[in-house]
C-alpha atoms as a PDB file:
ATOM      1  CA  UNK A   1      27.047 -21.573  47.953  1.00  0.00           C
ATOM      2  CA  UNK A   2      26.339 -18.226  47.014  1.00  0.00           C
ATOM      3  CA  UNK A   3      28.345 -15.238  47.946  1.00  0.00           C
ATOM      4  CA  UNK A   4      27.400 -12.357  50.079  1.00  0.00           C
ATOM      5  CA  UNK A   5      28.324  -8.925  48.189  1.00  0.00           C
ATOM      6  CA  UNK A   6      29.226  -5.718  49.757  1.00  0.00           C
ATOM      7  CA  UNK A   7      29.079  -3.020  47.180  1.00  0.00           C
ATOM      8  CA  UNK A   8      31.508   0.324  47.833  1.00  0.00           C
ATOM      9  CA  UNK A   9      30.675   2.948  45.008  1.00  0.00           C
ATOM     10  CA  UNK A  10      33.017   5.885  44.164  1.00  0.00           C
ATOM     11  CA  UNK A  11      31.918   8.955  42.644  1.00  0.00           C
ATOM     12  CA  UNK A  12      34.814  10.436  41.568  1.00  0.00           C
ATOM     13  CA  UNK A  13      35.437   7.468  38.821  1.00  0.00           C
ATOM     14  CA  UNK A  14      32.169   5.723  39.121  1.00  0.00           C
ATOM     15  CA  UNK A  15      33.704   2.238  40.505  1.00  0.00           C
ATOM     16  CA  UNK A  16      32.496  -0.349  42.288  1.00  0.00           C
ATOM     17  CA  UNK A  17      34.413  -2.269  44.118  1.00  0.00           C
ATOM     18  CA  UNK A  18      33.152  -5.659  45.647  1.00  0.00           C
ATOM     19  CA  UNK A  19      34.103  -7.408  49.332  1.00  0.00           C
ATOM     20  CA  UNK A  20      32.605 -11.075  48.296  1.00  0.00           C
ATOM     21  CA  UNK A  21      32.209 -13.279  51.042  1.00  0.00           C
ATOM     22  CA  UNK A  22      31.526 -16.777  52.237  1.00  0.00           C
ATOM     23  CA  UNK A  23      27.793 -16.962  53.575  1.00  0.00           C
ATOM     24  CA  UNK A  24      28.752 -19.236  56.591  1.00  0.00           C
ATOM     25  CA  UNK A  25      32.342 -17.985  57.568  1.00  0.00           C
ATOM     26  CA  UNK A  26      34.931 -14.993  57.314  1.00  0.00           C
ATOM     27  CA  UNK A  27      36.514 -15.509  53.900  1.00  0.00           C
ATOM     28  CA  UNK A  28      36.213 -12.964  51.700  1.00  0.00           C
ATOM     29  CA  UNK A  29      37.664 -10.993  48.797  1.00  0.00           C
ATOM     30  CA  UNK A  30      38.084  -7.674  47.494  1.00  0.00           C
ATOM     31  CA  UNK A  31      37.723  -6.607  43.489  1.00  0.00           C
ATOM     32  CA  UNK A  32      38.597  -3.843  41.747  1.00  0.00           C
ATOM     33  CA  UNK A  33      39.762  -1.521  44.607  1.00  0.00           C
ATOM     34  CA  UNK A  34      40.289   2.372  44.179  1.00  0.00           C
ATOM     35  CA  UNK A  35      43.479   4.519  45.413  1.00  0.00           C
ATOM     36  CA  UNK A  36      41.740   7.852  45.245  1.00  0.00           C
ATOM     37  CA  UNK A  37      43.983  10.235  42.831  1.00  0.00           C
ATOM     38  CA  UNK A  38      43.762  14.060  42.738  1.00  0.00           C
ATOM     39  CA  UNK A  39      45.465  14.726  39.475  1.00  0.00           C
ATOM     40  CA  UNK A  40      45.907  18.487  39.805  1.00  0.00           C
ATOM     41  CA  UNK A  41      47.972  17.932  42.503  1.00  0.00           C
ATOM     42  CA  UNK A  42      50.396  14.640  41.879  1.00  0.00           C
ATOM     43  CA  UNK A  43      48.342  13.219  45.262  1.00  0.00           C
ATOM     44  CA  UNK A  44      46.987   9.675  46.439  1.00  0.00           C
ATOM     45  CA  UNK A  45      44.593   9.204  49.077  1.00  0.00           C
ATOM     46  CA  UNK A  46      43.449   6.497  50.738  1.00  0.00           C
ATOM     47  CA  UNK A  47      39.512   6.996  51.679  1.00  0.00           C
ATOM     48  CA  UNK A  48      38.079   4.962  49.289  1.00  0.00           C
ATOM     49  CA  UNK A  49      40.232   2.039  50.178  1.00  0.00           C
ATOM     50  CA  UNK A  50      40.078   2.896  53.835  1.00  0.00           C
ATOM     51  CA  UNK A  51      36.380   2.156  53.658  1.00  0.00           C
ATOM     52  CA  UNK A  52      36.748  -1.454  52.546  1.00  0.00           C
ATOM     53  CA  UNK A  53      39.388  -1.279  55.130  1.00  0.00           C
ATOM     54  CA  UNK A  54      36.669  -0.519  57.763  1.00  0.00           C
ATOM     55  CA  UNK A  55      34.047  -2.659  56.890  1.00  0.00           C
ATOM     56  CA  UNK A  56      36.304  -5.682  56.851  1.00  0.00           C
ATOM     57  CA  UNK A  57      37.958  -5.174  60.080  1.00  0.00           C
ATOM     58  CA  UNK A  58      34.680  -4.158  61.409  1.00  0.00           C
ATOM     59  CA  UNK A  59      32.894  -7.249  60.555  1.00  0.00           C
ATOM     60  CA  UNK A  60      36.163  -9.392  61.825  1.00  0.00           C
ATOM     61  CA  UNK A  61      36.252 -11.243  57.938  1.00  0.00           C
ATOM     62  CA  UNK A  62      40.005 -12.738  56.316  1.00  0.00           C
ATOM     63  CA  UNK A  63      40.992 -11.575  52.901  1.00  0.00           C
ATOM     64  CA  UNK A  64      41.633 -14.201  50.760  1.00  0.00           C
ATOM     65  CA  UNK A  65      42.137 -12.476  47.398  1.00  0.00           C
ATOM     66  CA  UNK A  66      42.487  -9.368  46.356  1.00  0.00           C
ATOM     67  CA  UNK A  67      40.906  -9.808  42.970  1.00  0.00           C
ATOM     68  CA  UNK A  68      41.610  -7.168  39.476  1.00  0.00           C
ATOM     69  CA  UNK A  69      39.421  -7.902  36.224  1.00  0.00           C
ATOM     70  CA  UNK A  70      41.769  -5.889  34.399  1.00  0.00           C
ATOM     71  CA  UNK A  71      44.159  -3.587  33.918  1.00  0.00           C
ATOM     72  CA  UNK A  72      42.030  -0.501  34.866  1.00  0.00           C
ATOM     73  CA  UNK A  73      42.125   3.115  32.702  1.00  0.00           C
ATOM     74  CA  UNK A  74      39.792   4.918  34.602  1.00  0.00           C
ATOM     75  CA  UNK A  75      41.172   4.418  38.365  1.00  0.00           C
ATOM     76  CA  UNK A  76      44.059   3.542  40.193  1.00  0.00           C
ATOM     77  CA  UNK A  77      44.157  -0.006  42.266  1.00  0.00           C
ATOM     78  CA  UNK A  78      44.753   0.016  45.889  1.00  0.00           C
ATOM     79  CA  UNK A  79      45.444  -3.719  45.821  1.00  0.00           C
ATOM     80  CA  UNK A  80      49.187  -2.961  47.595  1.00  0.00           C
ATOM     81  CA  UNK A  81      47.751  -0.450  50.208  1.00  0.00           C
ATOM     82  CA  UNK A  82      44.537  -2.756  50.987  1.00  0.00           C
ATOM     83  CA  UNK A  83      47.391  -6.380  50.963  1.00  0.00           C
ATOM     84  CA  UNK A  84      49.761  -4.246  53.660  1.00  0.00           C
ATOM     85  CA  UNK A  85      46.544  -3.369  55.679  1.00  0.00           C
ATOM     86  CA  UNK A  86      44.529  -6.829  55.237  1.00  0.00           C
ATOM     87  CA  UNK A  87      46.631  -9.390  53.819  1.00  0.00           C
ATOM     88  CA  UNK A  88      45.533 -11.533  50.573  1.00  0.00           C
ATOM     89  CA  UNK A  89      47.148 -12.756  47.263  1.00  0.00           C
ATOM     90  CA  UNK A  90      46.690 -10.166  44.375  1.00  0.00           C
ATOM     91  CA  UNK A  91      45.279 -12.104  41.088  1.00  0.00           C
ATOM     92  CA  UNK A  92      45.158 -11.011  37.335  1.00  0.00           C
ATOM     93  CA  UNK A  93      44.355 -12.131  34.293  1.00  0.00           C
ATOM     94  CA  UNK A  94      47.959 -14.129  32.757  1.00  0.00           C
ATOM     95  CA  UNK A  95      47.353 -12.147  29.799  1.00  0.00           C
ATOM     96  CA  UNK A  96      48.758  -9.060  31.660  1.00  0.00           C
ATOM     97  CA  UNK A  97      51.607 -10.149  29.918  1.00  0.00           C
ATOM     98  CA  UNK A  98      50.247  -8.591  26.882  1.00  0.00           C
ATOM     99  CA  UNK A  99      49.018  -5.686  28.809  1.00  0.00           C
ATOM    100  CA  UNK A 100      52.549  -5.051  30.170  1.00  0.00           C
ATOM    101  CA  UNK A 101      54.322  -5.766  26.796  1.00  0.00           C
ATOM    102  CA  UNK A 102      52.392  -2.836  24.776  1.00  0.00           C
ATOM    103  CA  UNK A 103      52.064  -0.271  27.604  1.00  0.00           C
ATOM    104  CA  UNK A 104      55.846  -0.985  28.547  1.00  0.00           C
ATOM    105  CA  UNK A 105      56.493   0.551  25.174  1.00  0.00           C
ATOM    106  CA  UNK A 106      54.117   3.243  25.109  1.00  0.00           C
ATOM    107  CA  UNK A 107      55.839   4.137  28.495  1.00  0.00           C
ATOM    108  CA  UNK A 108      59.764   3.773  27.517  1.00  0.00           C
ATOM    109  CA  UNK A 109      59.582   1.633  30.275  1.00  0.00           C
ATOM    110  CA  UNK A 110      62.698  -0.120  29.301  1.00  0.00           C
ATOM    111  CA  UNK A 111      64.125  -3.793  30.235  1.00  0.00           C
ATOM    112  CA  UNK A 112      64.052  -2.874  34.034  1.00  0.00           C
ATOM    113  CA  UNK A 113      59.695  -3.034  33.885  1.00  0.00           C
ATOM    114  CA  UNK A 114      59.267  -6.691  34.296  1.00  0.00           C
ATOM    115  CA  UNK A 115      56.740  -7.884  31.876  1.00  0.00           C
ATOM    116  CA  UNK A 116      56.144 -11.088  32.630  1.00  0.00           C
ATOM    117  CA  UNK A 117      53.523 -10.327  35.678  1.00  0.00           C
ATOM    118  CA  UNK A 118      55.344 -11.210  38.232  1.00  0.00           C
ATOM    119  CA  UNK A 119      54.376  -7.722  40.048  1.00  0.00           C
ATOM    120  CA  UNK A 120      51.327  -9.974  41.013  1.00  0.00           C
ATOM    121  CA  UNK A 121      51.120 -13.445  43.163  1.00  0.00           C
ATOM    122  CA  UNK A 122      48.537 -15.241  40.666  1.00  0.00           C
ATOM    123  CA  UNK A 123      48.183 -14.951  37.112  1.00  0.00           C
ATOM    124  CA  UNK A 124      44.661 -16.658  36.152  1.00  0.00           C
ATOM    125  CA  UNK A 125      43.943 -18.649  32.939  1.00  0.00           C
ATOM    126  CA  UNK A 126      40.441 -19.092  31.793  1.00  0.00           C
ATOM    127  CA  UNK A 127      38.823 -22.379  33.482  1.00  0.00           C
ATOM    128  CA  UNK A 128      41.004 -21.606  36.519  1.00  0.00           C
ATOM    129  CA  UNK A 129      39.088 -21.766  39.952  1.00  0.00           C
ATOM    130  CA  UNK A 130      40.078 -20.559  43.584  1.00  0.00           C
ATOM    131  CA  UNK A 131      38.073 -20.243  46.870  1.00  0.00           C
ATOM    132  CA  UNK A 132      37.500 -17.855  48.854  1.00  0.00           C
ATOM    133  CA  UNK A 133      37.202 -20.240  52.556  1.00  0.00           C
ATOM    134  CA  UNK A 134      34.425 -22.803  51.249  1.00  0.00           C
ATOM    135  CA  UNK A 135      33.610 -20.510  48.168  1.00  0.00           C
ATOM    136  CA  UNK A 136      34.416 -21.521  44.926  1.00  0.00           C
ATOM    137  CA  UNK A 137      35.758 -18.806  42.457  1.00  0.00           C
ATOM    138  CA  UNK A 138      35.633 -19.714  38.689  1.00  0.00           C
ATOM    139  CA  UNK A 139      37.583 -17.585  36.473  1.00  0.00           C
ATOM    140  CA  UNK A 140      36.555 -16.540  32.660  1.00  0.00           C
ATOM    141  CA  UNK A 141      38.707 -15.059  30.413  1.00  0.00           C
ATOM    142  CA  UNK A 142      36.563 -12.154  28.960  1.00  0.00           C
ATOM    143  CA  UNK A 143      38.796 -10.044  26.264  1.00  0.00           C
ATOM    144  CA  UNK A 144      37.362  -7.077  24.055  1.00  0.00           C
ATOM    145  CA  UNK A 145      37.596  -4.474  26.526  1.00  0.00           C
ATOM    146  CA  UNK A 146      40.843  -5.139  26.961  1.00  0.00           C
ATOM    147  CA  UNK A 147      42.982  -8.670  26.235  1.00  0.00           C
ATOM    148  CA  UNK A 148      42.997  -9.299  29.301  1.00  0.00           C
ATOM    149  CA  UNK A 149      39.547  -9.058  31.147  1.00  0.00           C
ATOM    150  CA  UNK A 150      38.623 -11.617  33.273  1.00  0.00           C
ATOM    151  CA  UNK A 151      35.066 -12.290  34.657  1.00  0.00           C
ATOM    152  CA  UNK A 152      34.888 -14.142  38.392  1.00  0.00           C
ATOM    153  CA  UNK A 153      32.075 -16.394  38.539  1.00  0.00           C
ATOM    154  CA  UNK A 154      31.503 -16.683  42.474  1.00  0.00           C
ATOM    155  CA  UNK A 155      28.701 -18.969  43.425  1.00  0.00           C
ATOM    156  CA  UNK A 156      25.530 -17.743  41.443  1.00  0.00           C
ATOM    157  CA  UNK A 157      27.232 -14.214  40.998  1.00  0.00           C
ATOM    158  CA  UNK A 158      29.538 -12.946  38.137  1.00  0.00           C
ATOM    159  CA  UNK A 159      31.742  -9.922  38.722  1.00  0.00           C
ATOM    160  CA  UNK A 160      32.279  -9.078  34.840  1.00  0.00           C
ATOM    161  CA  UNK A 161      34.674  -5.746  35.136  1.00  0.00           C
ATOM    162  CA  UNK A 162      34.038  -3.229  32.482  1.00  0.00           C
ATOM    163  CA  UNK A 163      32.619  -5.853  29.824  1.00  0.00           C
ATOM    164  CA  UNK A 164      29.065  -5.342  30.447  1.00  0.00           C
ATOM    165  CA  UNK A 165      27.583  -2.371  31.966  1.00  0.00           C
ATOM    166  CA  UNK A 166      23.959  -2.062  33.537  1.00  0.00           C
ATOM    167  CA  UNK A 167      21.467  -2.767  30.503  1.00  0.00           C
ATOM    168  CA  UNK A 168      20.593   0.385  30.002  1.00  0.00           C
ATOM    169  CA  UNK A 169      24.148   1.494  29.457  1.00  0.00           C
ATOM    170  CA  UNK A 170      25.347  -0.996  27.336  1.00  0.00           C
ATOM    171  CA  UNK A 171      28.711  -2.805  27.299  1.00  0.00           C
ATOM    172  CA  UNK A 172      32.592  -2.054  27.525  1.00  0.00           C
ATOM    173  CA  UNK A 173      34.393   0.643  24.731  1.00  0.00           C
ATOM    174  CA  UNK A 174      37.203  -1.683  22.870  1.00  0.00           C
ATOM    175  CA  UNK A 175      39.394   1.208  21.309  1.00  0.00           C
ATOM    176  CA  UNK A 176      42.544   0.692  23.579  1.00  0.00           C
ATOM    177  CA  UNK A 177      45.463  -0.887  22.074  1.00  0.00           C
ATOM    178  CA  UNK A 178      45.137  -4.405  21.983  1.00  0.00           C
ATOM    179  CA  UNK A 179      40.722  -4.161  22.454  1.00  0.00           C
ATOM    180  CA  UNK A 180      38.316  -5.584  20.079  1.00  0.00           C
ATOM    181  CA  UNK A 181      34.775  -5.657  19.345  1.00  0.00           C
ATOM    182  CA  UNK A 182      35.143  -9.005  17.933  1.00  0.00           C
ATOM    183  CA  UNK A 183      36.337 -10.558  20.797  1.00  0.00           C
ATOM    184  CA  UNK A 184      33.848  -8.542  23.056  1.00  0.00           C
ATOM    185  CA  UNK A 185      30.940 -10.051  21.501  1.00  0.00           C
ATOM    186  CA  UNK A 186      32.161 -13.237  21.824  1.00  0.00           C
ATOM    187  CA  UNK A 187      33.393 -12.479  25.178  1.00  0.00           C
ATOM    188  CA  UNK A 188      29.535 -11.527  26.169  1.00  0.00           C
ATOM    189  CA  UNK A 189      28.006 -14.781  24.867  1.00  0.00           C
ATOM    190  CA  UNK A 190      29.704 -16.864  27.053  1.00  0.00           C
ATOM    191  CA  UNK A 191      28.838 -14.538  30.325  1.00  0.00           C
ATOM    192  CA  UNK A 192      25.037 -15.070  28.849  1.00  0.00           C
ATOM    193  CA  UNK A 193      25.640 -18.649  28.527  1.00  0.00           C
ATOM    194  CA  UNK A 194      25.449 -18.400  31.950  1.00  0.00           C
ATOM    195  CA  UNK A 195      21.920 -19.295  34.309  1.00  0.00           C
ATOM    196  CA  UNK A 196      19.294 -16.194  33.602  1.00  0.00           C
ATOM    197  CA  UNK A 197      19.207 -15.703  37.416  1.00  0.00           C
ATOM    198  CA  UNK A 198      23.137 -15.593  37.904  1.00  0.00           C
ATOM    199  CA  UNK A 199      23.532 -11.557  39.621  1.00  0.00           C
ATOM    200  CA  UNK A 200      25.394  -9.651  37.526  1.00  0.00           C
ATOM    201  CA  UNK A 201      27.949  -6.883  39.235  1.00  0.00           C
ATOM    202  CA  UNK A 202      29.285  -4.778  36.715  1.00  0.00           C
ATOM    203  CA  UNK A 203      32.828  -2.502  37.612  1.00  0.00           C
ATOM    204  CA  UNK A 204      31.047   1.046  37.074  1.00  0.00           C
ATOM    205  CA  UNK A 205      28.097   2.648  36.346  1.00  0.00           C
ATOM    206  CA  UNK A 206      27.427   5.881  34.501  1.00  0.00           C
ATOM    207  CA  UNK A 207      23.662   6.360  35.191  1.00  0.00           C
ATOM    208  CA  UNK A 208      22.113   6.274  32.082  1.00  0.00           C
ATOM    209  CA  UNK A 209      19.561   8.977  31.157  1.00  0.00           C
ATOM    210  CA  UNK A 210      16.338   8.735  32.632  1.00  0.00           C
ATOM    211  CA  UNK A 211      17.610   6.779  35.920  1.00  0.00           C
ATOM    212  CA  UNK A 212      17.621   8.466  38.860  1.00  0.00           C
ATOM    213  CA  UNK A 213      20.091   6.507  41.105  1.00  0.00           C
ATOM    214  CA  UNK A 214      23.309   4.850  40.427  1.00  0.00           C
ATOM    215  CA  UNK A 215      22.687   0.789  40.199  1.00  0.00           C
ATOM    216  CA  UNK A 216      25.243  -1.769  39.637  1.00  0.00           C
ATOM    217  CA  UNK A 217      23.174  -5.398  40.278  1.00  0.00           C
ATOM    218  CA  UNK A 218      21.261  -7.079  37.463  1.00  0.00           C
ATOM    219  CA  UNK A 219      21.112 -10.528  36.211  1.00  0.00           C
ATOM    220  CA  UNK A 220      22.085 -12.565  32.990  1.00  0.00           C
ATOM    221  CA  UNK A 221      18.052 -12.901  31.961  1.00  0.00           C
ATOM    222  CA  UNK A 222      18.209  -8.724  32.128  1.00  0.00           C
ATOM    223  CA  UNK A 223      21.160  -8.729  30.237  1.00  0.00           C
ATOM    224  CA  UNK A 224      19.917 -10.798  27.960  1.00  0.00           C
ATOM    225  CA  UNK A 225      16.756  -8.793  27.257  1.00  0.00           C
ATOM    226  CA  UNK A 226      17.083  -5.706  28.073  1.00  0.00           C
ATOM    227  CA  UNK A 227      20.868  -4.779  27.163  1.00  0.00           C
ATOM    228  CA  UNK A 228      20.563  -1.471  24.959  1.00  0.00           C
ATOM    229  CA  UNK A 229      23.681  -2.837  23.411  1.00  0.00           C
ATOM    230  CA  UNK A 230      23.701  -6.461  22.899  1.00  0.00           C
ATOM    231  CA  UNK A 231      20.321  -7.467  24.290  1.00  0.00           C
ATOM    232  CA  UNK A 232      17.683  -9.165  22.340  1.00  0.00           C
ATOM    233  CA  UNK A 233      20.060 -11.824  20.229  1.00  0.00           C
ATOM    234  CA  UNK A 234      21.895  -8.438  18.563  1.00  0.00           C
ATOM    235  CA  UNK A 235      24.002  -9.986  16.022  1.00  0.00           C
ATOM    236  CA  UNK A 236      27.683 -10.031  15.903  1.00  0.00           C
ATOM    237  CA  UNK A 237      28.384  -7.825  12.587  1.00  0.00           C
ATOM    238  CA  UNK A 238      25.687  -4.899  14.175  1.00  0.00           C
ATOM    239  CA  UNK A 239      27.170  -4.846  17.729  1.00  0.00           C
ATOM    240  CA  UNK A 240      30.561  -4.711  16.364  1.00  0.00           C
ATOM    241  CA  UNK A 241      29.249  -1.730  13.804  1.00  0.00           C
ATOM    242  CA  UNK A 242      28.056  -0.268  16.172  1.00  0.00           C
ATOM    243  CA  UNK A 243      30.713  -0.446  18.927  1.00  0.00           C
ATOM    244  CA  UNK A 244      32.985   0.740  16.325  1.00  0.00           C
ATOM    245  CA  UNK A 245      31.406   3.866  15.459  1.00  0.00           C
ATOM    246  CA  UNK A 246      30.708   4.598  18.922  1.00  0.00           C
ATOM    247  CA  UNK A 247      34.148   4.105  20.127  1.00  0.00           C
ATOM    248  CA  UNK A 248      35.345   6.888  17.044  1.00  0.00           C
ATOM    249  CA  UNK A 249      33.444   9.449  19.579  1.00  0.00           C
ATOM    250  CA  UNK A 250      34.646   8.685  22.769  1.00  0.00           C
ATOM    251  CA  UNK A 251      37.548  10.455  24.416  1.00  0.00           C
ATOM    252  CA  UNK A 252      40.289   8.824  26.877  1.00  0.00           C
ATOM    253  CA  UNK A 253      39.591   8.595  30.243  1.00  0.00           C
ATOM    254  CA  UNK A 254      40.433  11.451  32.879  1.00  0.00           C
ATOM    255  CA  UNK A 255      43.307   9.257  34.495  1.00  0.00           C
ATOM    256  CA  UNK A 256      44.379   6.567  31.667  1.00  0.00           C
ATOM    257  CA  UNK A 257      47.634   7.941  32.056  1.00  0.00           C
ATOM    258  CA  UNK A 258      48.705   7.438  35.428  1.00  0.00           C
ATOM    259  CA  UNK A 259      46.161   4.206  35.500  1.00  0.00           C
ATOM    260  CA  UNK A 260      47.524   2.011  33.508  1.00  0.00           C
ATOM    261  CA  UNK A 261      51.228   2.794  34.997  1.00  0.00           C
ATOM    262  CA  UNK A 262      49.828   1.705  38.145  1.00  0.00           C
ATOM    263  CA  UNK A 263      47.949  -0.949  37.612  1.00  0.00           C
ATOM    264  CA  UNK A 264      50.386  -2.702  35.102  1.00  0.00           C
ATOM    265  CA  UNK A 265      52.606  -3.148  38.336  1.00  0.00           C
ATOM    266  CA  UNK A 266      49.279  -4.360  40.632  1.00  0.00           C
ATOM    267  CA  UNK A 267      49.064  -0.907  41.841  1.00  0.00           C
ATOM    268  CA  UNK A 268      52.731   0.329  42.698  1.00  0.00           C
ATOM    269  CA  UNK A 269      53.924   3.336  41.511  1.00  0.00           C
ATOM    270  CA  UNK A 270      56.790   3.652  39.057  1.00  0.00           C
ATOM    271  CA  UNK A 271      60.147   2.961  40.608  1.00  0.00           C
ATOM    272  CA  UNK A 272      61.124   6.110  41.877  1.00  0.00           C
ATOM    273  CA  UNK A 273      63.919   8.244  40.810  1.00  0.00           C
ATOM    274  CA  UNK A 274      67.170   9.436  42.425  1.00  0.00           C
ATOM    275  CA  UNK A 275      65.534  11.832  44.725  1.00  0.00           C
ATOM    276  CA  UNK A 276      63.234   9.364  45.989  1.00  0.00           C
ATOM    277  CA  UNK A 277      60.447  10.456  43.772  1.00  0.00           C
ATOM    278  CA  UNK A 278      57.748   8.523  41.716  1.00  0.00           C
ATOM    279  CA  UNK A 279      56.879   9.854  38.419  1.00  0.00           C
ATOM    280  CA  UNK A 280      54.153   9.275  35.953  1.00  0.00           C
ATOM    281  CA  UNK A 281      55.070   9.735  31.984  1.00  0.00           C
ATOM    282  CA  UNK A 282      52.704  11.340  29.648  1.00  0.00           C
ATOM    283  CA  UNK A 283      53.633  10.114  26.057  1.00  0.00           C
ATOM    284  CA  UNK A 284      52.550  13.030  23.674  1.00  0.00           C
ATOM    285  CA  UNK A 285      50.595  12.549  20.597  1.00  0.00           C
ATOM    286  CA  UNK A 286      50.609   8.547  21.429  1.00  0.00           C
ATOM    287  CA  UNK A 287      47.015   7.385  22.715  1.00  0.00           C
END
């Protein structure tokens, strides 16, 4: 059965987020979602998700899942919002674990910060599978990006996160703690074990010089050539050179900060203080 894919792009961080659903009923699931985030201010905002919102309402569909392929440094999930408006299990990767153990000491978080992901209502393993209605979800444990990337193989589509990138953009940095280019590598060979005409919906896209419009559908034969980073049978010692040395250049992301509190707790905020107040930390002279 193959999936039909609703793409929602958002400028301000360049996701995409996905509502996947069953060709011949109402089923469906959302991945990656955005809570917009004005940083200036302290402020959340609810457009982005409100649009997913819309469309499923609009088009009468049931959330199934609302699906994360990581823990996410560039945006803030709306999984919690988009679960109180629509319903759905939020599902993870089981290494969030991991995820949780190192940030939870970045952030001082201390013993009450739960670390065993049960802020979420699945934890996947690789070679798990779920459906969404009649449509089977397979779930690959991709790390590199970060240990605990997942990839959703839905039908003949794979939703692969930040791991691969359109092919003229490349592939996933692997500089947070706990990434590796090692593992990325690896983790790309078995996406591109996959059938050449499997679609391929990556989590962002960055327009790469010389394109004039944002894309974020390609395919595994694509990939396979055309990849700027691991295209062409690249082997494993020059992509992870290369990754490496790219990586050294890169800054953090805008929102890293107040991301990966978030999302570590499948989009809540911190507990909030005495005065009824969330807070975000900002660890100095740690990332």
């Amino acid at each position: 059965m193959e999936p039909t894919v609703k793409a929602f792009f958002d400028p301000a961080t360049n996701t995409v987020s996905y509502v996947v659903q069953e060709p011949q009923g109402v089923a469906c699931a959302i991945i990656d979602s955005v809570l917009d985030y004005d940083q200036a201010a302290g402020r959340t905002d609810t457009t982005s998700a409100d649009a997913i919102v819309d469309f499923v309402t609009a088009n009468g569909l049931t959330v199934a899942w609302i699906l994360e392929s990581h823990v996410h440094a560039d945006h803030l999930s709306a999984a919690p919002y988009l679960q109180d408006r629509l319903g759905g299990k939020i599902g993870i990767g089981d290494q969030i674990t991991v995820i949780q153990d190192t940030f939870g000491k970045v952030f001082n978080e201390g013993t009450a910060f739960q670390r065993d992901g049960s802020q979420f209502d699945a934890l996947f393993k690789d070679g798990d599978s779920i459906h969404i209605g009649q449509l089977r979800c397979d779930v690959m444990h991709t790390p590199g990006h970060t240990p605990a990337c997942l990839t959703y193989v839905i039908g003949g589509a794979a939703f692969v996160g930040d791991t691969l990138f359109m092919p003229d953009f490349g592939t996933a940095r692997c500089d947070f703690p706990g990434g590796s280019a090692t593992d990325l590598y690896q983790s790309i060979q078995k996406i591109l074990a996959l059938p050449d005409d499997t679609r391929v919906f990556v989590g962002h896209d960055y327009k790469a010089p010389g394109r004039d419009d944002f894309a974020w559908e390609t395919t595994i034969g694509e990939q396979k050539a055309l990849n700027v980073h691991i295209g062409e049978g690249r082997p494993m010692e020059e992509f992870v050179a290369m990754r490496t040395e790219r990586d050294a250049t890169l800054g953090m992301p805008r929102l890293i900060l107040p991301s990966i509190q978030t999302n570590m707790r499948a989009g809540n905020m911190p507990e909030p203080e005495d005065n009824g107040t969330s807070y975000f930390k900002v660890p100095v002279n740690t990332l």
